[in-house]
Protein backbone atom coordinates (compact mmCIF):
# COMPACT_ATOMS: atom_id res chain seq x y z
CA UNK A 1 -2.15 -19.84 3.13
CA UNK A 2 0.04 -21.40 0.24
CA UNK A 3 2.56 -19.14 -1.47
CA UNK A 4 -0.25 -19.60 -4.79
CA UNK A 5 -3.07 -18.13 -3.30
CA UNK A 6 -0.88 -14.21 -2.47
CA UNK A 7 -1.54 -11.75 -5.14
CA UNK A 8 2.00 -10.47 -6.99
CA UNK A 9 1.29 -6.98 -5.27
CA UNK A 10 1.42 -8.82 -1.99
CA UNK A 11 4.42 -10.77 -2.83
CA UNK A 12 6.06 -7.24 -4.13
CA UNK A 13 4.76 -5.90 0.00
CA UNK A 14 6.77 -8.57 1.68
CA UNK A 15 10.63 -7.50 -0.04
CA UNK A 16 10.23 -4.34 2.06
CA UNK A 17 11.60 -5.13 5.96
CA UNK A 18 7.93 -3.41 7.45
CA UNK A 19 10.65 -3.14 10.71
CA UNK A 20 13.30 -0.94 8.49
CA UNK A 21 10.31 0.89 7.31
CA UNK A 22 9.03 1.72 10.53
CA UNK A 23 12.52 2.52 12.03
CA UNK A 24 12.79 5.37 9.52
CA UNK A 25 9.45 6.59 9.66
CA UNK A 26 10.03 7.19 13.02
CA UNK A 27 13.50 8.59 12.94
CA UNK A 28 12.04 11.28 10.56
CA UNK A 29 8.96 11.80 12.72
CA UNK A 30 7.15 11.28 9.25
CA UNK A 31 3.45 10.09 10.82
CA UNK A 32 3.93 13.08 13.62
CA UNK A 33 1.12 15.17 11.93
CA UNK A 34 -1.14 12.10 9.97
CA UNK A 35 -4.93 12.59 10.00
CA UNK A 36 -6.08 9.42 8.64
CA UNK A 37 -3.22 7.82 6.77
CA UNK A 38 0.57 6.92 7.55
CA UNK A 39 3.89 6.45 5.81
CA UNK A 40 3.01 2.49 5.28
CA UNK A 41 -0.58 2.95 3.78
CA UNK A 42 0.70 5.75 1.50
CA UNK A 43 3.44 3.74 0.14
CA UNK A 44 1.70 0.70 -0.20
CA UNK A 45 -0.92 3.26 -2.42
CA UNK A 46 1.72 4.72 -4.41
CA UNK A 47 3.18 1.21 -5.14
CA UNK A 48 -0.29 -0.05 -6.11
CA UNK A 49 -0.36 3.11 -8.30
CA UNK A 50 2.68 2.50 -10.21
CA UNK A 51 2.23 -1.73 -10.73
CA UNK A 52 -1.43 -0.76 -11.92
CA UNK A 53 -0.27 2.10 -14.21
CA UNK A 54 -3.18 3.94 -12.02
CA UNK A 55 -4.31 7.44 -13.88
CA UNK A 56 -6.22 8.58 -11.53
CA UNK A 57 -7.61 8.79 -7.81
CA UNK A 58 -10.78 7.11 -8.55
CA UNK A 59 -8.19 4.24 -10.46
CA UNK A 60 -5.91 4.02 -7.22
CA UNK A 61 -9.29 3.79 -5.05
CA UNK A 62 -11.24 1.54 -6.82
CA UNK A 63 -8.57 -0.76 -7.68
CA UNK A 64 -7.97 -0.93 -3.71
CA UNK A 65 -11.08 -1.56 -3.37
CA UNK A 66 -11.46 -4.29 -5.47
CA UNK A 67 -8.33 -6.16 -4.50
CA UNK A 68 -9.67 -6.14 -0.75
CA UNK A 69 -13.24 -7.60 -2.43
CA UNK A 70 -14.99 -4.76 -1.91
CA UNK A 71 -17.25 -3.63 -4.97
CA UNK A 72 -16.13 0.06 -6.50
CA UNK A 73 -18.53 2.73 -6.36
């Protein structure tokens, strides 16, 4: 996939070292207790939030939503 075709928010996603992430996420047990979402999803939300200017849950969700191509409710 050309360098064109990856969304800025994606772009944004690949400055952070996923491995680094990962490496303290575990050192600070952070997913110990997760019931269906972890430290990367969460900050990959709350980034989305912030580049959107996201008001809202339904915002943050349906903006999600639509960058994966999936229609918002």
């Amino acid at each position: 996939m050309s360098q064109t075709n990856i969304s800025l928010f994606a772009q944004a996603l690949h400055l952070i070292d996923r491995n680094a992430f990962a490496k303290i996420v575990k050192e600070h047990d952070s997913d110990k207790h997760t019931k269906g979402i972890n430290s990367w999803t969460h900050l990959v939300t709350m980034l989305f939030m912030q580049f959107a200017g996201a008001t809202s849950l339904r915002d943050i969700s349906n903006g999600l939503r639509s960058a994966r191509g999936i229609s918002a409710i």
